[in-house]
Structure formats: structure tokens, C-alpha cells
Protein backbone atom coordinates (compact mmCIF):
# COMPACT_ATOMS: atom_id res chain seq x y z
CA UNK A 1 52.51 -35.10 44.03
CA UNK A 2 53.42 -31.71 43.44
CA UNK A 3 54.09 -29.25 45.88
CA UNK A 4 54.58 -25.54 45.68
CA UNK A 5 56.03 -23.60 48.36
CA UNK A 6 56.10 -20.38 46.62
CA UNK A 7 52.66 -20.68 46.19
CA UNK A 8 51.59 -20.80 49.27
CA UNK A 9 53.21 -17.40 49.76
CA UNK A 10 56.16 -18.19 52.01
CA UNK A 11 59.32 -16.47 52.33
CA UNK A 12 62.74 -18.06 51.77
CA UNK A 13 64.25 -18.93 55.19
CA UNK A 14 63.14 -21.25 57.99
CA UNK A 15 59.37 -21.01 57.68
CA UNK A 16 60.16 -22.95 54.56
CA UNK A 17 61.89 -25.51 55.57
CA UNK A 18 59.38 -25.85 58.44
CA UNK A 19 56.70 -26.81 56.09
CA UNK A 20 58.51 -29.10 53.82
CA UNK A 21 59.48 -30.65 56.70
CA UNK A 22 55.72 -31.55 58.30
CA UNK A 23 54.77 -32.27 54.43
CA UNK A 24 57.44 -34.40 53.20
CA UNK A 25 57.22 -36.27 56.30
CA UNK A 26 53.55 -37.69 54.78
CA UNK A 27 54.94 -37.73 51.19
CA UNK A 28 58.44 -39.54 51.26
CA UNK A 29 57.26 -43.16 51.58
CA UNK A 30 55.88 -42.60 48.23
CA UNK A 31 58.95 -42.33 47.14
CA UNK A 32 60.79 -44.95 48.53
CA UNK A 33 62.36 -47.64 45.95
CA UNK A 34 60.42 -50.81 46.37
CA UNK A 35 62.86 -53.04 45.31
CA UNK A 36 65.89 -52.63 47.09
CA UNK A 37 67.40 -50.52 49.73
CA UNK A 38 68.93 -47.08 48.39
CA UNK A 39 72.59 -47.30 50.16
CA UNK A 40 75.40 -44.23 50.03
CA UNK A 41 78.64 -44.13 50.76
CA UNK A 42 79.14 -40.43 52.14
CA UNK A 43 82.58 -38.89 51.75
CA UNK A 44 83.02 -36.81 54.94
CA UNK A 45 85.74 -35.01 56.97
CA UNK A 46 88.13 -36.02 60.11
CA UNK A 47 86.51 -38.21 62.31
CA UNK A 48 87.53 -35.60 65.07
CA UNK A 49 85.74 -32.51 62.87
CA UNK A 50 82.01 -30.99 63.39
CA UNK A 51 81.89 -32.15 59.53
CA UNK A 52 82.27 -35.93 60.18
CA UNK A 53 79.57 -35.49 63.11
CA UNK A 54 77.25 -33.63 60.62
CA UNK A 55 77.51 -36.81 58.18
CA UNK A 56 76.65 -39.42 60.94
CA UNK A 57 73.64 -37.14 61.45
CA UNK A 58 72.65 -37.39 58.14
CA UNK A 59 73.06 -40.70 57.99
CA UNK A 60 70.90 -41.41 60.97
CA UNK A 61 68.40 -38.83 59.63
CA UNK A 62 67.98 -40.58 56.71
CA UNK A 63 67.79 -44.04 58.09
CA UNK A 64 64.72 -43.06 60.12
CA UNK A 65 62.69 -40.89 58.05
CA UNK A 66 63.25 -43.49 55.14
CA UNK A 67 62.32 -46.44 57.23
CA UNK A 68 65.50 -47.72 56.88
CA UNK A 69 65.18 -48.03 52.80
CA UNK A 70 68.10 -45.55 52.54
CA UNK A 71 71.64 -46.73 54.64
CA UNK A 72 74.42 -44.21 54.32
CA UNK A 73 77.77 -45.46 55.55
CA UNK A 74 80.03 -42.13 56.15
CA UNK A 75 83.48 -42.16 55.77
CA UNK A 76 86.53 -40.67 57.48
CA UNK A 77 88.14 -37.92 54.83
CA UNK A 78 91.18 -36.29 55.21
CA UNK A 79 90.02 -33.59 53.43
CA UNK A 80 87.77 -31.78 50.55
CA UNK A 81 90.64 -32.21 47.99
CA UNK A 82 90.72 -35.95 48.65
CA UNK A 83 86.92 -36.19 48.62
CA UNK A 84 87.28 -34.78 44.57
CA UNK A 85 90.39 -36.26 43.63
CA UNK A 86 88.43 -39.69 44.55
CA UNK A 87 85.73 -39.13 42.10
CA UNK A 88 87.78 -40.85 39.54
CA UNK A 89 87.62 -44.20 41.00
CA UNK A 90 84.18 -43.90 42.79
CA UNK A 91 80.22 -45.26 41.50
CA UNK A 92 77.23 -44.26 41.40
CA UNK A 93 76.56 -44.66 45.19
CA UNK A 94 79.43 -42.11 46.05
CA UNK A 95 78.34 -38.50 47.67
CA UNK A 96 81.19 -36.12 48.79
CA UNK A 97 81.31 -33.07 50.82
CA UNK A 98 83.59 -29.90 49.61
CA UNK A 99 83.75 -26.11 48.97
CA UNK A 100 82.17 -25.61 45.38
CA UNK A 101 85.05 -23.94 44.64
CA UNK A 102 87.56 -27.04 44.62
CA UNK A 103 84.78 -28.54 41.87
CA UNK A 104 85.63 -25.62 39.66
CA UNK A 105 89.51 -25.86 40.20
CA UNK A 106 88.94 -29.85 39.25
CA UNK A 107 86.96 -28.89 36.37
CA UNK A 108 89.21 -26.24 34.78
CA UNK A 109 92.44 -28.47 36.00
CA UNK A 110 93.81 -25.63 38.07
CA UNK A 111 95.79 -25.59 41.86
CA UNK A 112 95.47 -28.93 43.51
CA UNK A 113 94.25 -30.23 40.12
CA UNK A 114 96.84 -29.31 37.93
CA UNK A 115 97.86 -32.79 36.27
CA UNK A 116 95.72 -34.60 37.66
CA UNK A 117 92.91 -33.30 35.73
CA UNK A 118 90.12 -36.23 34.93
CA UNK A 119 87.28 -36.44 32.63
CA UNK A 120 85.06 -37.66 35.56
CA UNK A 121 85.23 -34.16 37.58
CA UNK A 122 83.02 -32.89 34.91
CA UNK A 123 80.55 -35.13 35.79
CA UNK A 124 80.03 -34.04 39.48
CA UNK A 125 77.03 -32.31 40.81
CA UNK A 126 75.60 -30.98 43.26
CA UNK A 127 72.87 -32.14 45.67
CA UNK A 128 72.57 -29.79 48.61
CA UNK A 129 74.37 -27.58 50.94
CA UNK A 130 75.25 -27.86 54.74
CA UNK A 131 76.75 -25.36 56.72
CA UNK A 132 79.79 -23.28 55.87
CA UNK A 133 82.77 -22.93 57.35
CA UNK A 134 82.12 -19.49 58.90
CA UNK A 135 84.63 -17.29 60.39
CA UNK A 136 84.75 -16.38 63.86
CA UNK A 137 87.34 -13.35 65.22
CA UNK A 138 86.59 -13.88 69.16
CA UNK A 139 88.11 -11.25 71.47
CA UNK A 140 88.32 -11.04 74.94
CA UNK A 141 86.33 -7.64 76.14
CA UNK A 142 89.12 -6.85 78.50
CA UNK A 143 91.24 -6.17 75.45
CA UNK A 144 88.60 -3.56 74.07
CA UNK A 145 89.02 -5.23 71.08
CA UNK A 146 86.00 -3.92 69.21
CA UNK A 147 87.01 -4.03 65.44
CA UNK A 148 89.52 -5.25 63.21
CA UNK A 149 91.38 -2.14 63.15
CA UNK A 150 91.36 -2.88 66.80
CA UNK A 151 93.96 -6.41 66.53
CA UNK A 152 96.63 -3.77 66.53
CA UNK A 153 99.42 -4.49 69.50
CA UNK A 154 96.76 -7.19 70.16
CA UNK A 155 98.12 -11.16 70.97
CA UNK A 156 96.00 -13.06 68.54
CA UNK A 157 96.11 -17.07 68.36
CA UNK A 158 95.11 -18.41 65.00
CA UNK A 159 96.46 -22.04 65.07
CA UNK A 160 97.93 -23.64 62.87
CA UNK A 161 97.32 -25.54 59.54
CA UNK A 162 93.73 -24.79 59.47
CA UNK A 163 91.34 -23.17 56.74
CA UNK A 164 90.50 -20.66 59.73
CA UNK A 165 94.43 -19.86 60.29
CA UNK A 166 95.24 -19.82 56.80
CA UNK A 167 91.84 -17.27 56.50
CA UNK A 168 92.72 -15.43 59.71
CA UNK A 169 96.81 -14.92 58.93
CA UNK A 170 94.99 -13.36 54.92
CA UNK A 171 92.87 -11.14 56.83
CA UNK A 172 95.09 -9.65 59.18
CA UNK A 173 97.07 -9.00 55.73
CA UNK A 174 94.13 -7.72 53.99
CA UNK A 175 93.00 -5.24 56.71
CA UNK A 176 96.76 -3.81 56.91
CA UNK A 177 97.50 -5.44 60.11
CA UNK A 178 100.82 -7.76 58.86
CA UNK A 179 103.29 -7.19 61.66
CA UNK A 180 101.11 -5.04 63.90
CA UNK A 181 99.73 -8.09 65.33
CA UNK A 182 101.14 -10.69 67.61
CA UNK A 183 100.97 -14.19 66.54
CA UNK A 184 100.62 -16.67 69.25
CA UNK A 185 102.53 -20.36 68.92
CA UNK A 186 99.76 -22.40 69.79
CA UNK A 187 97.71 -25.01 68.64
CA UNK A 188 94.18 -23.46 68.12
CA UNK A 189 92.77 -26.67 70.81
CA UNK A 190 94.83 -24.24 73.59
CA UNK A 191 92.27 -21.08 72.45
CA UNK A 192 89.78 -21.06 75.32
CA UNK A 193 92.04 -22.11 78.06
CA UNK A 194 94.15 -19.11 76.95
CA UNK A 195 91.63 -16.72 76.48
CA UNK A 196 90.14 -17.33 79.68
CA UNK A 197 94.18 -16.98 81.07
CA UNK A 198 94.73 -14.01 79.53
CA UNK A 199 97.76 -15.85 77.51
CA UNK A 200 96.29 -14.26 74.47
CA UNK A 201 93.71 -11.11 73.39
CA UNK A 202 91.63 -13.05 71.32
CA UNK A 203 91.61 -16.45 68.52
CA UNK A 204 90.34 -16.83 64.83
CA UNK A 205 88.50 -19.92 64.30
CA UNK A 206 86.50 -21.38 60.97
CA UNK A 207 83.34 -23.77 61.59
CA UNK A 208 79.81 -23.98 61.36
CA UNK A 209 77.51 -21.73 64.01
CA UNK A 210 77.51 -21.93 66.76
CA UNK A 211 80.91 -23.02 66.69
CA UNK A 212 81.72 -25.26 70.13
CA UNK A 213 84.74 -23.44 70.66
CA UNK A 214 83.09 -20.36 70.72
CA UNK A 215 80.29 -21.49 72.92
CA UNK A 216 82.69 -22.50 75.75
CA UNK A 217 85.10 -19.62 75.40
CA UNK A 218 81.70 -17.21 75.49
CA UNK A 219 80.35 -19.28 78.75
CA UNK A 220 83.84 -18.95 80.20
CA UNK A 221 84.53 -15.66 79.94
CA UNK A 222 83.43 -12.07 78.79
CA UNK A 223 83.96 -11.75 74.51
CA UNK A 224 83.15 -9.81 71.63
CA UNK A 225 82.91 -11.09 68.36
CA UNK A 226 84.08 -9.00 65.12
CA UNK A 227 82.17 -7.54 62.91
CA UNK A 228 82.84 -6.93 59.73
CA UNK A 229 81.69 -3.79 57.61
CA UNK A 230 80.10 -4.09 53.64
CA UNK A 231 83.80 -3.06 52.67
CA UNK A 232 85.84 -5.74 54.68
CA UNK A 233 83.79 -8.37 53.42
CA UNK A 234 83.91 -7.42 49.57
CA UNK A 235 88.03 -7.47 50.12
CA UNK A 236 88.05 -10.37 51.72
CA UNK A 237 86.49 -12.13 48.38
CA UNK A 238 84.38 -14.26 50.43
CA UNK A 239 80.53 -15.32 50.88
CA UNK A 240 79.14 -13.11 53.41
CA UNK A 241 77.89 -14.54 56.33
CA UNK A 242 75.93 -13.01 59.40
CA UNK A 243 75.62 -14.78 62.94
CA UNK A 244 72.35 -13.85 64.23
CA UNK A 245 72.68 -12.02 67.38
CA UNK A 246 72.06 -14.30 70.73
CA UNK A 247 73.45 -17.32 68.77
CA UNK A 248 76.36 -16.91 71.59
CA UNK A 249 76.04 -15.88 75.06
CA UNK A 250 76.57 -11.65 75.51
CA UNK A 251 76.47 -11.59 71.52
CA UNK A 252 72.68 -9.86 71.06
CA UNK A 253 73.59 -8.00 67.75
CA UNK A 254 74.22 -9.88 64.22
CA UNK A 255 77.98 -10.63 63.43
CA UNK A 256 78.34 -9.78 60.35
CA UNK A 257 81.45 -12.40 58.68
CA UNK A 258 82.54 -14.25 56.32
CA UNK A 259 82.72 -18.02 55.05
CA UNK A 260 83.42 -20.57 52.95
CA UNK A 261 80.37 -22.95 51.35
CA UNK A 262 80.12 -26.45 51.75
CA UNK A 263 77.60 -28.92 49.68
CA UNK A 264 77.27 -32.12 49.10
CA UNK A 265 77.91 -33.63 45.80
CA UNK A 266 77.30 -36.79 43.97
CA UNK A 267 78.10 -37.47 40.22
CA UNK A 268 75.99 -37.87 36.88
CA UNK A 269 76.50 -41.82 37.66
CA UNK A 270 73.90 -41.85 40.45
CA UNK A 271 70.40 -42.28 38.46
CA UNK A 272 67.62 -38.93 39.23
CA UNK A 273 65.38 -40.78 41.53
CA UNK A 274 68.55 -41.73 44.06
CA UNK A 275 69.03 -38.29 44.12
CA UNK A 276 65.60 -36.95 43.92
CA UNK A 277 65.31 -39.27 46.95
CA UNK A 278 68.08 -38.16 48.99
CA UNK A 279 67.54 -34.51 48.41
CA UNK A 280 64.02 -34.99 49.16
CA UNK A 281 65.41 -36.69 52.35
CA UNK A 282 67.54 -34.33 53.54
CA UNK A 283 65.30 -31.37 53.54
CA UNK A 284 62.61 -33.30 55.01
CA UNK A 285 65.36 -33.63 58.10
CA UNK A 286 67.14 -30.51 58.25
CA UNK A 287 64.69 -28.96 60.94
CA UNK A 288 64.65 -32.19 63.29
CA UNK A 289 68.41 -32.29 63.18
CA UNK A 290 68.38 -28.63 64.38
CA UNK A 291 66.90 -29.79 67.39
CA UNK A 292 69.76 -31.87 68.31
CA UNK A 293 72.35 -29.66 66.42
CA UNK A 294 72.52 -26.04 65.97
CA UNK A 295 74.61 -25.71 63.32
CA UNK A 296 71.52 -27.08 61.10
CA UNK A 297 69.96 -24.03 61.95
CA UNK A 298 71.51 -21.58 59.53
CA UNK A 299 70.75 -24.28 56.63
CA UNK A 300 67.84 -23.20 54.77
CA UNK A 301 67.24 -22.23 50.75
CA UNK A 302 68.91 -19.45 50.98
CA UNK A 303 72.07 -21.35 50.61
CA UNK A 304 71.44 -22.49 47.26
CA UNK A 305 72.85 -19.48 45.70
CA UNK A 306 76.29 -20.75 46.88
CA UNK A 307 76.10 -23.78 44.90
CA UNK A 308 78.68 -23.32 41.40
CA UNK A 309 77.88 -25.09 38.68
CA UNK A 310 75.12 -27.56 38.05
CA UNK A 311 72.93 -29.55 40.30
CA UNK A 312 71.96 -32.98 39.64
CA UNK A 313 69.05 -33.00 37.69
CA UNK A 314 67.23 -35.47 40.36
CA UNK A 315 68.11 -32.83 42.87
CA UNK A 316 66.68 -29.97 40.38
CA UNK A 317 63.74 -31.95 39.83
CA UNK A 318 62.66 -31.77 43.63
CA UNK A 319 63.61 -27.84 43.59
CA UNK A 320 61.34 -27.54 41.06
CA UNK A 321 58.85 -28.94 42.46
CA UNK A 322 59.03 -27.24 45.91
CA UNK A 323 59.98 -23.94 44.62
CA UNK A 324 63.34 -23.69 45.08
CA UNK A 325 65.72 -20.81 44.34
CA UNK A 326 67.58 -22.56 40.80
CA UNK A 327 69.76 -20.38 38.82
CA UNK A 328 69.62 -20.91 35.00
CA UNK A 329 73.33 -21.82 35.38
CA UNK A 330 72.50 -24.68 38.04
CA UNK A 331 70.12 -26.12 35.96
């Protein structure tokens, strides 16, 4: 069966997604293996993370709407590098989540990857995204915090370790702020509790939206969340990203931000239909899971453009067929 979405005359976005959801839903048994059960071993994130939660999802997700014929066992990570780096010793039944910009650093050998390059990273690609790490600058209003020009004198927590702190700590750098901003020692789990205190002016925190954090330091307390302008992003050398106002409570106007991709990846071991199957799958899912989760809801085919490099041709074969933004260099 073929199915065009761009035929119908739909926009990219959530209407999209909407329909492939209600048609795939009376399509995908015709798809499913009849031999044996499809099963995936899914390369995740900290058990503790919104990322490991958004892989048991998907492995429930596909469980159901497969009947069962697809079983997806997720495992802890302890991060994106380690999902790569264990490409060299994984099978066909391997899918890993990470920024597609580690896969190019693998690829060309580079960072992380320098010696410890591996024929096998050429091999990966890509299946389809989830949500990126997006950042959030939250400010109390008492501060009067309302841009980044604003974090000057301002007590700022921005944890410690983290993608988000790292991101946060460039930023303040980037926007002229280095030493015209006071650094809190604190452990970015401390944020709301100080916020709400008045320990602190505001926090910087990287996750999918709506972040929880966020959520409970907006329902605690009166904040405003940064925006950035067209020329803070482009410095920043990051993905644009915009937080559609009311996602968080007293927020009604977009946040305009910035973030950092996520996809999921398999390899060129794992045959077409497996992954024509599980890409199928996951699209099929991605507006029930937004029931339960928010963070699904920013997930539509508008993300594709953030996938580097190739996709697996199983994947490209259902894009294809649904309509599917591909670039020529994805294909």
C-alpha cells in the first residue's frame, strides 16, 4: 500500500502525524513479519533521565501497536558517546540514541573518536528523531530578568556536569556575560527549591519540552523564560528551537531557544524491512504517546531536517512512501 501524505494536501507539522497515525493503525499488521518476532535492543540514557523514560515508552508503544510481534528491551546508557563507541561490537538488532553530531565526529575520527576510529561507524544510520535537548534560561520575575543581557549582577544556577551547564556556562560567554554573572554551587536537582527561596535569580536547564523541572518551578512560583533573538541563536551555532507559548504556566508567547538533536540510529546490519517496520511503528505511535507524554508533542516531520548523514534505506523507504521531507544527502 502506498500512501501519500503530500498528496492529500497537508502541511508538515502535527496534522500529519495525526493522519499517519489513524492510517497506519489499519495498515501495520500488514507488515508484521510472520515468522518470528522482530526484537531490539534499544541503547538509551540514565535510567534516572527523561531519555531512558522516552525509550520504555517506545518500547511499550511498539509492543502494542505491533501485537506484540516487535519486543524492544531498552537499556541503561551512560551516555551518547557510549551508545556509538558500542557500535563496534553490536548486531543487527542494536538501535542507539545520540546527537547526529557525535555520528559525524565517529565517522571523520575526530574528539571523543580520535583513536578509536572503527570501520563500523560508517555503517550507522539513521531511523528517526525524538525530542531534543532544548534549552531552557528560567528566571524568576522578581529579578526582572527579561533578556540575556539582563543575567548581569544576576545569581544564576547552572549545575554541574550537564550538557545544559556546559551550554549555559558557553552562552553566558557568548553573550559577553563571563564574570558579570554569579555562578551558584549547586547541583541543578536544588533549582526549584532555590528559585522558589530566592537562593538564586534564575537556572539553565537542557531537556525535552515541557521540561519537568520547569513545570514545577513555573507552578511554584512567578518566571519568565528567555528568549532569544535571530542573532543570539546564529552565535550560539545551534538548532533553533521555539517553545510554543502556554507550553508552561504564565509563558503565553513562543520562547524562542536553542537545542541539541537527538535520533535514533541503527546500523546497515539491520535488514530494510526491520527498519521499515520500526519506523513505520514509531510514527504510527508518536501522537498516542503525546497523550501520556508531552514531550512527544514537539516530534513531528519537521525534525527530519536535523538528521546528518544518511538514513537507513528501510527508514527512507517508508518516507518515501508517506511523503516525507528526505534530503538528497539523507538518501
Amino acid at each position: 500500500m502506498t500512501l501519500s501524505i503530500r498528496s492529500l494536501g497537508l502541511a508538515t507539522g502535527l496534522s500529519l502525524v495525526t493522519i499517519l497515525a489513524t492510517t497506519l493503525a489499519t495498515t501495520l499488521a500488514m507488515t508484521m513479519p510472520s515468522q518470528a518476532d522482530t526484537r531490539i535492543t534499544y541503547k538509551s540514557a540514565k535510567s534516572s533521565s527523561s531519555y531512558y523514560q522516552m525509550g520504555v515508552q517506545i518500547a511499550e508503544a511498539m509492543k502494542a501497536a505491533s501485537n506484540g510481534a516487535i519486543i524492544v528491551t531498552v537499556e541503561e546508557s551512560q551516555g551518547s558517546v557510549q551508545n556509538v563507541m558500542e557500535v563496534k561490537a553490536r548486531g543487527a538488532d542494536y538501535v542507539f540514541t545520540t546527537p547526529p553530531s557525535l555520528v559525524s565526529l565517529a565517522q571523520d575520527g575526530k574528539a571523543m573518536f580520535e583513536g578509536k576510529e572503527s570501520r563500523k561507524f560508517d555503517n550507522i544510520r539513521a531511523l528517526f528523531p525524538i525530542p531534543s535537548l532544548t534549552m531552557h534560561f528560567v528566571m524568576s520575575k522578581k529579578s526582572g530578568t527579561v533578556d540575556y543581557a539582563g543575567l548581569s549582577g544576576k545569581k544564576l544556577l547552572l549545575g554541574k556536569g550537564s550538557f545544559g551547564a556546559r551550554e549555559g556556562a558557553k552562552y553566558i560567554k557568548l553573550f559577553g556575560l563571563e564574570g558579570k554573572v554569579d555562578i551558584a554551587d549547586a547541583e541543578i536537582s536544588n533549582a526549584v527549591a532555590a528559585l522558589k527561596n530566592g537562593q538564586i535569580d534564575g537556572f539553565v536547564t537542557a531537556g525535552s519540552w515541557p521540561a519537568p523541572n520547569v513545570i514545577e518551578a513555573a507552578a511554584s512560583t512567578p518566571v519568565v523564560l528567555l528568549s532569544m533573538d535571530g542573532h543570539e541563536v546564529a552565535e550560539t551555532k545551534r538548532t533553533r528551537m521555539v517553545i510554543p507559548g502556554g507550553t508552561y504556566v504564565g509563558q503565553p508567547d513562543d520562547v524562542q531557544t536553542t537545542s541539541l538533536p537527538v535520533v535514533a540510529y541503527t546500523t546497515t546490519d539491520m535488514d530494510d524491512d526491520t527498519a521499515y517496520l520500526l519506523t513505520k511503528t514509531f510514527w504510527g505511535q508518536v501522537e498516542t504517546m503525546g497523550q501520556t507524554a508531552s514531550w512527544w508533542k514537539g516530534v513531528d516531520d519537521r525534525l527530519m531536517a536535523n538528521i546528518l548523514g544518511e538514513i537507513h534505506p528501510g527508514a527512507v523507504r517508508f518516507y518515501k512512501e508517506v511523503g516525507f521531507p528526505i534530503d538528497k544527502k539523507q538518501d
